[in-house]
C-alpha atoms as a PDB file:
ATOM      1  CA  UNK A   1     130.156  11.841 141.982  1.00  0.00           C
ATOM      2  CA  UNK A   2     132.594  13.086 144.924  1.00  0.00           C
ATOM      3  CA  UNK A   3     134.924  13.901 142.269  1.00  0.00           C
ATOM      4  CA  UNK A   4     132.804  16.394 140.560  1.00  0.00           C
ATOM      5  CA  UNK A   5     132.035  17.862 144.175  1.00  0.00           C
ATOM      6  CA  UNK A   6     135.991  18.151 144.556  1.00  0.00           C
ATOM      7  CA  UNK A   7     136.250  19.727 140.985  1.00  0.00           C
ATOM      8  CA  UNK A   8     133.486  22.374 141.568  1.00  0.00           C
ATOM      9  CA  UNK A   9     135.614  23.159 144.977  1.00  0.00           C
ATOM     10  CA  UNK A  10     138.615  23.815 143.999  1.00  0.00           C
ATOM     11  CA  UNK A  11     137.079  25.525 140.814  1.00  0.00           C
ATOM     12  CA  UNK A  12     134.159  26.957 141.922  1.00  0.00           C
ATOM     13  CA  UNK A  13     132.850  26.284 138.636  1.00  0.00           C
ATOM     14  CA  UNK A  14     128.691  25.959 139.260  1.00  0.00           C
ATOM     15  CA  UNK A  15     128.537  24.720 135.611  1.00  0.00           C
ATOM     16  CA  UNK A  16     129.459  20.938 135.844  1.00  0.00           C
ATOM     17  CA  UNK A  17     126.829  18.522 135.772  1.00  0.00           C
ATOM     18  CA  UNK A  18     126.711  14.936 136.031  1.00  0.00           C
ATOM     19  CA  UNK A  19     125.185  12.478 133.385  1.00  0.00           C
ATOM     20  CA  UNK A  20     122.264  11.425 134.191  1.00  0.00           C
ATOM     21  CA  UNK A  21     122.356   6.836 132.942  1.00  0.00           C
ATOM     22  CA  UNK A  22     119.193   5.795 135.142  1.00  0.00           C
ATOM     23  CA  UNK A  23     116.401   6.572 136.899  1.00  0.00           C
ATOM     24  CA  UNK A  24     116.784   4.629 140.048  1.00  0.00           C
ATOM     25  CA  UNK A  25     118.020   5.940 143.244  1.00  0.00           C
ATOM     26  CA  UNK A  26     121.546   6.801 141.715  1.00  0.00           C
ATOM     27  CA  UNK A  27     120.289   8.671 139.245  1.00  0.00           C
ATOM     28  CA  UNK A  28     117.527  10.828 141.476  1.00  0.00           C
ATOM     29  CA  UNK A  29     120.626  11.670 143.390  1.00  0.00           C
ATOM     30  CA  UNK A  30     122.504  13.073 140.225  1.00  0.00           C
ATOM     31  CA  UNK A  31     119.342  15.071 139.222  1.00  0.00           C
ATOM     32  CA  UNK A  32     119.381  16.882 142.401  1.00  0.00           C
ATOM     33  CA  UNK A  33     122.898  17.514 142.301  1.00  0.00           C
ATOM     34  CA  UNK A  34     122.175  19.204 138.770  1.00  0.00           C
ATOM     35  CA  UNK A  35     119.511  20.977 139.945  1.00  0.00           C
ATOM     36  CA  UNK A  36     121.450  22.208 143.141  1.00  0.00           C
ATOM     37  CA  UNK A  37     124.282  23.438 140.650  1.00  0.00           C
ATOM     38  CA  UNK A  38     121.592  25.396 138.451  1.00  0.00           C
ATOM     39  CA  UNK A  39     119.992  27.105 141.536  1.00  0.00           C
ATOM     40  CA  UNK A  40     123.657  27.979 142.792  1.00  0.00           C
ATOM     41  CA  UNK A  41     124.411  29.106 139.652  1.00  0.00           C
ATOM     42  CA  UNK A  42     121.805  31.204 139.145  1.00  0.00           C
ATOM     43  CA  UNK A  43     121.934  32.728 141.984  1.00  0.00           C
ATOM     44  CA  UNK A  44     125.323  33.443 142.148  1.00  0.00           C
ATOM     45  CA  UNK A  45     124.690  35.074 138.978  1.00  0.00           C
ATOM     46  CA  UNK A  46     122.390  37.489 139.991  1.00  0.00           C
ATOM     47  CA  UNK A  47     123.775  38.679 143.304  1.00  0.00           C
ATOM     48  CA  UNK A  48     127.354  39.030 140.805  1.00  0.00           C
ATOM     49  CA  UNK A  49     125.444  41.383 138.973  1.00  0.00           C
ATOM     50  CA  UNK A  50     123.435  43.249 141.695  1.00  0.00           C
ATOM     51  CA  UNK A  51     126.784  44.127 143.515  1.00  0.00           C
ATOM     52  CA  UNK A  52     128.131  44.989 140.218  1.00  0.00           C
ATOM     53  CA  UNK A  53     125.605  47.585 139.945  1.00  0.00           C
ATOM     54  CA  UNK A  54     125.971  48.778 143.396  1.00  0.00           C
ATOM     55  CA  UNK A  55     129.549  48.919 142.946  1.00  0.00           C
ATOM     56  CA  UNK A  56     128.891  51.156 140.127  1.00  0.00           C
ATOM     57  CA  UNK A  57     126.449  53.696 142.364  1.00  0.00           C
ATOM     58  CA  UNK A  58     123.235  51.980 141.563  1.00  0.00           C
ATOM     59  CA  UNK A  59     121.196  50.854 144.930  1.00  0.00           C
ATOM     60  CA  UNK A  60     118.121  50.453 142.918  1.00  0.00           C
ATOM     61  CA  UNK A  61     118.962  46.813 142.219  1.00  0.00           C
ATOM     62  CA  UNK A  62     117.676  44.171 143.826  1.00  0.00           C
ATOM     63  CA  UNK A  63     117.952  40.369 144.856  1.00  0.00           C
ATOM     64  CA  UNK A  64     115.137  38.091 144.806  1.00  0.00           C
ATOM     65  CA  UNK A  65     114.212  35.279 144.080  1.00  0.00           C
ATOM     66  CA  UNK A  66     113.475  31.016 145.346  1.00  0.00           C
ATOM     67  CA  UNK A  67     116.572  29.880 146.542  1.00  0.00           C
END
């Protein structure tokens, strides 16, 4: 798995996610990694697209959600 922490480094690519093969401890730990990615992703996403819209002139947008 610290490769795929390396890749999304040097990438910043919030996309990857690992394969999930079991359900033990090993695999718990590569479900939270994909769910870390999605939140990170997400949220990325939207404050992308807030300052987009500020850039623009709008300051109506706003951020918010569970992060």
């Amino acid at each position: 798995m610290t490769a795929i922490f390396k890749e999304v480094q040097d990438t910043g690519d919030f996309s990857n996610r690992v394969r999930i093969f079991s359900y033990d401890e090993i695999g718990l730990t590569g479900e939270a990694y994909n769910e870390l990615m999605e939140t990170l992703q997400t949220a990325i996403g939207t404050i992308s697209s807030v300052m987009e819209k500020v850039s623009l002139g709008n300051f109506q947008e706003s951020i918010s959600g569970t992060y």
